[in-house]
C-alpha atoms as a PDB file:
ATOM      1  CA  UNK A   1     -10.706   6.063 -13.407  1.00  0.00           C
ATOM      2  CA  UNK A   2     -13.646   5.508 -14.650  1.00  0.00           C
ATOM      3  CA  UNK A   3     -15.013   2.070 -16.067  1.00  0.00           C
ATOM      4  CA  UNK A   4     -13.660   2.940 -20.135  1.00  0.00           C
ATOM      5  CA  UNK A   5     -10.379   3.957 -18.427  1.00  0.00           C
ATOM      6  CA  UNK A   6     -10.219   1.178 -16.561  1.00  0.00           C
ATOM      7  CA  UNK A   7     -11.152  -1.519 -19.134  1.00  0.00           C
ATOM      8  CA  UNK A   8      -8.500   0.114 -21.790  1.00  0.00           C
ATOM      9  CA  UNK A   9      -6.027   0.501 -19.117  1.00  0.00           C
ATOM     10  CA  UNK A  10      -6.168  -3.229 -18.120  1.00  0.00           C
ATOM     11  CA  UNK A  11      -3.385  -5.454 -18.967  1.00  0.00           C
ATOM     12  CA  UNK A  12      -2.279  -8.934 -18.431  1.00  0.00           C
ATOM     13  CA  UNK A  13       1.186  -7.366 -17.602  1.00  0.00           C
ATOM     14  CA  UNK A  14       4.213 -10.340 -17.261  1.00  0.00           C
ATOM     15  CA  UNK A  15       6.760  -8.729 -15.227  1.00  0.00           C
ATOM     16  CA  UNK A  16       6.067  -7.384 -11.635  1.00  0.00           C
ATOM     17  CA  UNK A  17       8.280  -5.058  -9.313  1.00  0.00           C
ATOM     18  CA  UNK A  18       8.721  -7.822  -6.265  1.00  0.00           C
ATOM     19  CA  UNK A  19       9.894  -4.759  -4.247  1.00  0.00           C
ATOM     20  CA  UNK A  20       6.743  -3.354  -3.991  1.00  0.00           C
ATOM     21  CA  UNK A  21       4.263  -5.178  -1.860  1.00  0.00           C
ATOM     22  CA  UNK A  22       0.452  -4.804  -1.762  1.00  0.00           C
ATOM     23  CA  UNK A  23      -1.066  -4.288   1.579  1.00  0.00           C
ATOM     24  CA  UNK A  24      -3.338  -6.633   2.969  1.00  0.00           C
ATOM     25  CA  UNK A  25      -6.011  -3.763   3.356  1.00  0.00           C
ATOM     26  CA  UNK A  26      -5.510  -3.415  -0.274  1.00  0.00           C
ATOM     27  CA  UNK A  27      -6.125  -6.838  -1.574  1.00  0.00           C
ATOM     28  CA  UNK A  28      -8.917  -7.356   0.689  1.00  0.00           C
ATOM     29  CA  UNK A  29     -10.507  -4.171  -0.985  1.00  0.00           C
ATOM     30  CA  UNK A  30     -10.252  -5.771  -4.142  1.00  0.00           C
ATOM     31  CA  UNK A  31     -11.883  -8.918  -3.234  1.00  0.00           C
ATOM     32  CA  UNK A  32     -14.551  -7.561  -1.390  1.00  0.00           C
ATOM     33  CA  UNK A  33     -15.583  -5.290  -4.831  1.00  0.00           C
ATOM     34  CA  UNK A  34     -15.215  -8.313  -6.660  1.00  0.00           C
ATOM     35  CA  UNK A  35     -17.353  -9.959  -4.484  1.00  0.00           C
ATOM     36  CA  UNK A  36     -20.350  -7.814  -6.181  1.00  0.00           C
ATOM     37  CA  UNK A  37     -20.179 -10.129  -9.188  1.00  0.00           C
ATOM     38  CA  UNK A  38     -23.208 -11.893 -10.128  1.00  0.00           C
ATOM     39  CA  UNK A  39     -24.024 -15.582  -9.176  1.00  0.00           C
ATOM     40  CA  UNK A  40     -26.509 -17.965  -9.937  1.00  0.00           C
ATOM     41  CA  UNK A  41     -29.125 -17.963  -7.373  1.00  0.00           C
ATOM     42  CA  UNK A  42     -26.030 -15.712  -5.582  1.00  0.00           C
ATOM     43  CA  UNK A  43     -24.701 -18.970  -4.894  1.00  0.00           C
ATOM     44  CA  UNK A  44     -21.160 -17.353  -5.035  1.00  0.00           C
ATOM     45  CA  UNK A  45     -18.828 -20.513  -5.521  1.00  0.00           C
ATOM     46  CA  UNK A  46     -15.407 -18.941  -5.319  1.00  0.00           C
ATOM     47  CA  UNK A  47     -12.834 -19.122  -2.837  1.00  0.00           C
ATOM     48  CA  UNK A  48      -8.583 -18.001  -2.909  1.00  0.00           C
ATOM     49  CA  UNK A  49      -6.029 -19.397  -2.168  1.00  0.00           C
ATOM     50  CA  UNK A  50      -3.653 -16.125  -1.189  1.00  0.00           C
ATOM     51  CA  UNK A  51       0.095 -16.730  -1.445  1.00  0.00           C
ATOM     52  CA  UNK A  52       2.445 -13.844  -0.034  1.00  0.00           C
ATOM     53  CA  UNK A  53       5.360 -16.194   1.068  1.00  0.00           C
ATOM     54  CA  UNK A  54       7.997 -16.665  -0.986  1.00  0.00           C
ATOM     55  CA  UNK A  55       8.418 -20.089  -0.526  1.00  0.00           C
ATOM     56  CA  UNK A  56       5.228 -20.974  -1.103  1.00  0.00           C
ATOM     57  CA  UNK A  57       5.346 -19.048  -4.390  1.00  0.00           C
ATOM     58  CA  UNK A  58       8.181 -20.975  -5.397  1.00  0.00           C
ATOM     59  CA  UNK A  59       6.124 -24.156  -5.063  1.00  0.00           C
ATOM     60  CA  UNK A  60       3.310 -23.081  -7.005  1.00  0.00           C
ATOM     61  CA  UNK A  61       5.390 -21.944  -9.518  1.00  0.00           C
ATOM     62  CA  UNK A  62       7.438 -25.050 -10.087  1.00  0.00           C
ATOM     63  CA  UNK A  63       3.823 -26.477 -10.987  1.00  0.00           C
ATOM     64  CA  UNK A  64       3.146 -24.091 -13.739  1.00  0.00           C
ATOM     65  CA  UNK A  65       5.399 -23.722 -16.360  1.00  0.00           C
ATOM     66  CA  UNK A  66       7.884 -21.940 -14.062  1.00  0.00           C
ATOM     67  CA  UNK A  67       6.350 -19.056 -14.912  1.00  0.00           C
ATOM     68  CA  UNK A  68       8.809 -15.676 -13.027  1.00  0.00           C
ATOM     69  CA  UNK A  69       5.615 -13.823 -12.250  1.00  0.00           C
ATOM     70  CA  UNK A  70       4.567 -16.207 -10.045  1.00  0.00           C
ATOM     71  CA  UNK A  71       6.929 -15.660  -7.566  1.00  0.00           C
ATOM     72  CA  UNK A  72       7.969 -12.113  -8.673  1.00  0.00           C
ATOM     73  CA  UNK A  73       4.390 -10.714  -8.042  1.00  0.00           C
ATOM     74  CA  UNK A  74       4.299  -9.615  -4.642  1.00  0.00           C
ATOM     75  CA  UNK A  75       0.748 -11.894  -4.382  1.00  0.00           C
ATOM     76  CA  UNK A  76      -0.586 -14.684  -6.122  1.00  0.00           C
ATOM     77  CA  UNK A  77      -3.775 -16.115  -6.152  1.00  0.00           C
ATOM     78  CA  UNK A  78      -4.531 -19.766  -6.557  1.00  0.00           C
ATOM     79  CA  UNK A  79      -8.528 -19.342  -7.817  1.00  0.00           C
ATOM     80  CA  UNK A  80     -11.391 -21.815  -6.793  1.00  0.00           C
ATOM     81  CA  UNK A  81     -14.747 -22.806  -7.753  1.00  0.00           C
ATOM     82  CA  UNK A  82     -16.369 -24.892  -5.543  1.00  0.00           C
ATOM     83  CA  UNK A  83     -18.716 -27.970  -7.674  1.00  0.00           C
ATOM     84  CA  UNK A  84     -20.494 -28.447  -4.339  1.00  0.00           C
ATOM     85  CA  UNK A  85     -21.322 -25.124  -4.085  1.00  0.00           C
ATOM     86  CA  UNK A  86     -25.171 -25.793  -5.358  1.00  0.00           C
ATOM     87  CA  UNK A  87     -25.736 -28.263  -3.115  1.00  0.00           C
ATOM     88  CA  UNK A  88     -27.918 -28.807   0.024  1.00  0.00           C
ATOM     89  CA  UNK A  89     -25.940 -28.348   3.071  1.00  0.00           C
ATOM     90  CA  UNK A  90     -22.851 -25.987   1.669  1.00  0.00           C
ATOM     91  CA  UNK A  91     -22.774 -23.603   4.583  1.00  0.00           C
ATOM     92  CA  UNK A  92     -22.459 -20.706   1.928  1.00  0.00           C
ATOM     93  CA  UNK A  93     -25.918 -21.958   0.280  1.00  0.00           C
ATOM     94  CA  UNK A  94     -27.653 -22.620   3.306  1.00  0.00           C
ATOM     95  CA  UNK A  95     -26.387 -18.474   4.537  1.00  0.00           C
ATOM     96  CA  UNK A  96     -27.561 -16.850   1.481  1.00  0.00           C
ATOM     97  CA  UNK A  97     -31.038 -18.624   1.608  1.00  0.00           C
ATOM     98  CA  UNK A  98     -31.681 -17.345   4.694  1.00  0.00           C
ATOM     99  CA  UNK A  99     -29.969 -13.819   3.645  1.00  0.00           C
ATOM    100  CA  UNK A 100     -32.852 -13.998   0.844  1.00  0.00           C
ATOM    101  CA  UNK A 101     -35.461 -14.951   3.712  1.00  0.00           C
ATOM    102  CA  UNK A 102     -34.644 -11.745   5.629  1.00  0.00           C
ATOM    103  CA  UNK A 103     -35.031  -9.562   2.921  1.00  0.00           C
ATOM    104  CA  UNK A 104     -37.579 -11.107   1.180  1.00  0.00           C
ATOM    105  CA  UNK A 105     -36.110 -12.529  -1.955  1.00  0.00           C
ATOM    106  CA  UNK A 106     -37.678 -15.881  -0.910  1.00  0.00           C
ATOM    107  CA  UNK A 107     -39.427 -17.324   2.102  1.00  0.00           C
ATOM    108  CA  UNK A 108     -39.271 -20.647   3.432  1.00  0.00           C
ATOM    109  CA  UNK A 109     -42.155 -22.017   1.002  1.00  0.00           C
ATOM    110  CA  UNK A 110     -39.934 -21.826  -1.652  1.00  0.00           C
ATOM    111  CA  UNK A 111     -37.341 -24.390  -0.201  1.00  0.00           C
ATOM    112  CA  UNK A 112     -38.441 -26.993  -1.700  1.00  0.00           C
ATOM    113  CA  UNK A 113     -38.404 -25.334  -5.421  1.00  0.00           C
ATOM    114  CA  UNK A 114     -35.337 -23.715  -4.783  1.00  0.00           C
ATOM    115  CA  UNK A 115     -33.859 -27.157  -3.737  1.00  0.00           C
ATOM    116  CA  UNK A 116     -35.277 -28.748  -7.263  1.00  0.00           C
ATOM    117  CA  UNK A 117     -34.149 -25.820  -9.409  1.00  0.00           C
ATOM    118  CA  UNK A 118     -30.349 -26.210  -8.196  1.00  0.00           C
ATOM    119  CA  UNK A 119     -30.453 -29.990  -8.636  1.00  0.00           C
ATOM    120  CA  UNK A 120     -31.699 -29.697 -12.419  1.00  0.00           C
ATOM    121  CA  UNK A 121     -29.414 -27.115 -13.846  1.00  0.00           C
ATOM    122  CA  UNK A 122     -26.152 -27.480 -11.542  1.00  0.00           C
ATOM    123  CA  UNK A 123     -26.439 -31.010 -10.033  1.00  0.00           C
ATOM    124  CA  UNK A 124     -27.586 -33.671 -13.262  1.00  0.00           C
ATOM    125  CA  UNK A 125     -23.827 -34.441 -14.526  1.00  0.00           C
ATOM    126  CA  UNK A 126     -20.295 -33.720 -13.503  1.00  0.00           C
ATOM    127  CA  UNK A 127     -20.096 -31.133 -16.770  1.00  0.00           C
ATOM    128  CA  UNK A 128     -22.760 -29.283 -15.384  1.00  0.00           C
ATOM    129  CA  UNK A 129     -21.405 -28.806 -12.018  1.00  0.00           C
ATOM    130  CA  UNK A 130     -18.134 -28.156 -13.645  1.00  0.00           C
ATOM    131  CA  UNK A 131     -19.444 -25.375 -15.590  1.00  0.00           C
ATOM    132  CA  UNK A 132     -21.635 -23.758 -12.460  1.00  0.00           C
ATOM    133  CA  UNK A 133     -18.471 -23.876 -10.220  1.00  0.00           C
ATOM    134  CA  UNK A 134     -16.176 -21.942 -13.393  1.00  0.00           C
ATOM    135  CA  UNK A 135     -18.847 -19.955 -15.332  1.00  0.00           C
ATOM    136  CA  UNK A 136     -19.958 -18.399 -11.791  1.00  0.00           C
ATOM    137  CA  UNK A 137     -16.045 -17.728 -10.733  1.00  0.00           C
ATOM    138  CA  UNK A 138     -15.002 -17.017 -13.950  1.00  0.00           C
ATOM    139  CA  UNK A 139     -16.992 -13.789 -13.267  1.00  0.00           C
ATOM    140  CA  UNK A 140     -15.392 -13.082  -9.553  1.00  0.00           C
ATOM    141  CA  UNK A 141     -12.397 -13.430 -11.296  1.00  0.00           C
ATOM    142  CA  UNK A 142     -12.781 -10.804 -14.181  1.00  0.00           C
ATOM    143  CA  UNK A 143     -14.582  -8.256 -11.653  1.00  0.00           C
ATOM    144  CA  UNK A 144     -11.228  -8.539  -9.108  1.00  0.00           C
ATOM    145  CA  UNK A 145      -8.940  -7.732 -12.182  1.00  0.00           C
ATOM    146  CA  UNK A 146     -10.792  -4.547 -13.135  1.00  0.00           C
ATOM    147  CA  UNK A 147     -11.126  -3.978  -9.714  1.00  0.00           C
ATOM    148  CA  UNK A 148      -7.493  -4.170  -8.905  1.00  0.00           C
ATOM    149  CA  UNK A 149      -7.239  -1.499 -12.404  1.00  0.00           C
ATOM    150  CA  UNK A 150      -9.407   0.617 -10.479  1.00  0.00           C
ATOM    151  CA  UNK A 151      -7.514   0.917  -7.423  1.00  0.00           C
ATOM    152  CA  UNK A 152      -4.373   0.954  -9.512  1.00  0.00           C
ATOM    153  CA  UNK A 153      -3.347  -2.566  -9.307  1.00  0.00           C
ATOM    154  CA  UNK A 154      -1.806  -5.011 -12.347  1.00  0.00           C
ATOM    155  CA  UNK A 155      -2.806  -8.193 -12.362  1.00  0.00           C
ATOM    156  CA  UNK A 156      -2.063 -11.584 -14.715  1.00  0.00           C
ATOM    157  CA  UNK A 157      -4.561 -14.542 -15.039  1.00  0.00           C
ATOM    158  CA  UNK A 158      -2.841 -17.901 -15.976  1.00  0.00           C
ATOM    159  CA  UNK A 159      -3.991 -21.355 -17.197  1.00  0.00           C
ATOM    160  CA  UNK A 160      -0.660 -22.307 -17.755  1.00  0.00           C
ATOM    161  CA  UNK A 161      -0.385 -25.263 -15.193  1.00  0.00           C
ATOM    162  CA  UNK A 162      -0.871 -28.381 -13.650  1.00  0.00           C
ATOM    163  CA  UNK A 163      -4.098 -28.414 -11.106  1.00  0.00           C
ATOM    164  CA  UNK A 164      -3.475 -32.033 -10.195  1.00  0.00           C
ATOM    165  CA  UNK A 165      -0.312 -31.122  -9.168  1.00  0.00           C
ATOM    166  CA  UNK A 166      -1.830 -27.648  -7.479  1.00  0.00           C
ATOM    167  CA  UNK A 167      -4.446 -29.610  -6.158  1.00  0.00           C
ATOM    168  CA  UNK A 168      -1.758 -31.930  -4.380  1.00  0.00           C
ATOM    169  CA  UNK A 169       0.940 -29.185  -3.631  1.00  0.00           C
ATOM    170  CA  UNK A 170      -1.617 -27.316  -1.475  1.00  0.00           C
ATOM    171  CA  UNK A 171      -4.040 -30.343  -0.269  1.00  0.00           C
ATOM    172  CA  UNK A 172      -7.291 -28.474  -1.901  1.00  0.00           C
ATOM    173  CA  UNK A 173      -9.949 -30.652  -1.797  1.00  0.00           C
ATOM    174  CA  UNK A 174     -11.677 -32.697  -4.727  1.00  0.00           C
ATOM    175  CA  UNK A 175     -14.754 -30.161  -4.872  1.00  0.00           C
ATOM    176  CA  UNK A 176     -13.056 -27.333  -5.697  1.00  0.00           C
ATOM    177  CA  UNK A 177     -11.784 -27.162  -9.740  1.00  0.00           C
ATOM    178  CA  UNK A 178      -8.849 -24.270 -10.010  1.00  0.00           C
ATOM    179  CA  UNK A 179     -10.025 -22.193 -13.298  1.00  0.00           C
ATOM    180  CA  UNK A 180      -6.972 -20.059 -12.978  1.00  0.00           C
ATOM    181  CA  UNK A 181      -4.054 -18.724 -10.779  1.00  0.00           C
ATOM    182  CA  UNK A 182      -3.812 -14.641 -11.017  1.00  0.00           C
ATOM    183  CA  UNK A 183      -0.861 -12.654 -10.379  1.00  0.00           C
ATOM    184  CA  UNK A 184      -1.502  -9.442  -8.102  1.00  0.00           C
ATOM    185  CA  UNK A 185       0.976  -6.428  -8.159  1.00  0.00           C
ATOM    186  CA  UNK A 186       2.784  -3.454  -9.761  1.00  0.00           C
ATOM    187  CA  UNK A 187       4.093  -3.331 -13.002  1.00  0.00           C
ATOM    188  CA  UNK A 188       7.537  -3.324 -13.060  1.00  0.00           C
ATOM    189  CA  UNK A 189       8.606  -0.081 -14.812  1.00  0.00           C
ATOM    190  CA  UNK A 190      11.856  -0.955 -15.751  1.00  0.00           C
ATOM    191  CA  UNK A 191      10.165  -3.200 -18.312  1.00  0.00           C
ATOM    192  CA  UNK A 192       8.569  -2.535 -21.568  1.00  0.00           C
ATOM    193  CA  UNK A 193       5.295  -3.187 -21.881  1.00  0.00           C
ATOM    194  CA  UNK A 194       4.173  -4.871 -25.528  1.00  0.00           C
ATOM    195  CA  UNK A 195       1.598  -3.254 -27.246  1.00  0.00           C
ATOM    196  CA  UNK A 196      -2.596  -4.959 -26.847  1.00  0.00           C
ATOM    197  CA  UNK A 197      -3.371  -7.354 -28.300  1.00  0.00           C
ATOM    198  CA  UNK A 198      -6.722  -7.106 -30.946  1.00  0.00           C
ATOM    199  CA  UNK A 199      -9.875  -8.108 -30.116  1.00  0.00           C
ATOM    200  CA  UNK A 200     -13.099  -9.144 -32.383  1.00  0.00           C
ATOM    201  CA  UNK A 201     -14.954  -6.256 -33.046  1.00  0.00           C
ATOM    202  CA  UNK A 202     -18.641  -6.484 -32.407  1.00  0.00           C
ATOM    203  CA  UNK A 203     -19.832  -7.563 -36.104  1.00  0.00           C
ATOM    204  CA  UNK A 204     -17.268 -10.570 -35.784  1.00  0.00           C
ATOM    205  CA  UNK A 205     -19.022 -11.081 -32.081  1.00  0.00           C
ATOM    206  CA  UNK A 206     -22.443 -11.910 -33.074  1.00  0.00           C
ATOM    207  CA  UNK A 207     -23.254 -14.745 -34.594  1.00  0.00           C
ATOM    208  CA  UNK A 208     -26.719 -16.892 -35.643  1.00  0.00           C
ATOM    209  CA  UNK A 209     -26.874 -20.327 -36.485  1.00  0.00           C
ATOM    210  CA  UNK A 210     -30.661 -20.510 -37.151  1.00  0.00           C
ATOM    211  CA  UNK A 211     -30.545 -18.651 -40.638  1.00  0.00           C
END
């Protein structure tokens, strides 16, 4: 397909053939082409949680609305963006500085501004490290649902729960917020799919505020 087919083909599809599984080579396709998505400062603050087991489907799913595609998706992700992820010392940061050193991005002069530039624009309040962490994942997140499209893969983002009781259920740390869970799978062609929904059209897009 290429990328109009795949955006128009795209769907936040709610029922899932459980039958029919998605290899592990598969999956970690899609996340390494997702992994292309753009960072700040390539800082790349995402992280899944991958659930295959039906069990532990069943206990995510008792925390979100007991939504069926949660366990009826032969995967589910549980996504993560890390609000320590700009920090000195996150193992991450400290690998893609020195990626940038060997290619020439940056060189070890620049520490020191690279440090200060973080610490102003991710680091000054807990909204602001909020918003790095999601903003930044938000966008691994989009890229592995076209991606899965591309490869011929359905997929289903959901907001539809509780992360404090996520965040308990599966011990994940403090750090990380969870911007979304994402169901990975097969339609289920037995099922009718709705028609799309609209979407604002570009004049109803942009907008000033100045004039």
């Amino acid at each position: 397909m290429n990328f109009k087919e795949v955006i128009y083909s795209r769907r936040a599809v709610n029922f899932f053939d459980p039958k029919k599984q998605v290899p592990e080579s598969l999956l970690n396709e899609i996340i390494e082409l997702a992994a292309k998505a753009p960072s700040g400062f390539n800082l790349q603050p995402w992280s899944l949680i991958v659930l295959r087991d039906p069990e532990e489907k069943l206990r995510l799913q008792k925390h979100a609305w007991n939504q069926p595609k949660i366990s009826e998706a032969p995967v589910t992700l549980i996504v993560l963006a890390d609000m320590d992820g700009w920090k000195t010392g996150n193992p991450f940061l400290e690998k893609n500085f020195q990626e940038m050193v060997k290619t020439g991005a940056m060189n070890e002069g620049q520490r020191q501004w690279f440090d200060g530039a973080r610490e102003s624009l991710y680091g000054s309040s807990e909204s602001r490290k909020v918003a790095f962490a999601c903003k930044n994942t938000a966008f691994f997140a989009m890229a592995l649902m076209l991606a899965a499209k591309s490869l011929g893969v359905d997929t289903h983002p959901m907001d539809g729960f509780d992360m404090d009781a996520v965040r308990k259920e599966f011990q994940i740390p403090d750090n990380y917020w969870i911007p979304m869970l994402i169901a990975v799978g097969y339609f289920d062609a037995a099922k009718s799919l709705v028609p799309g929904k609209w979407r604002k059209t570009a004049d109803e897009i942009i907008v000033r505020f100045d004039k």
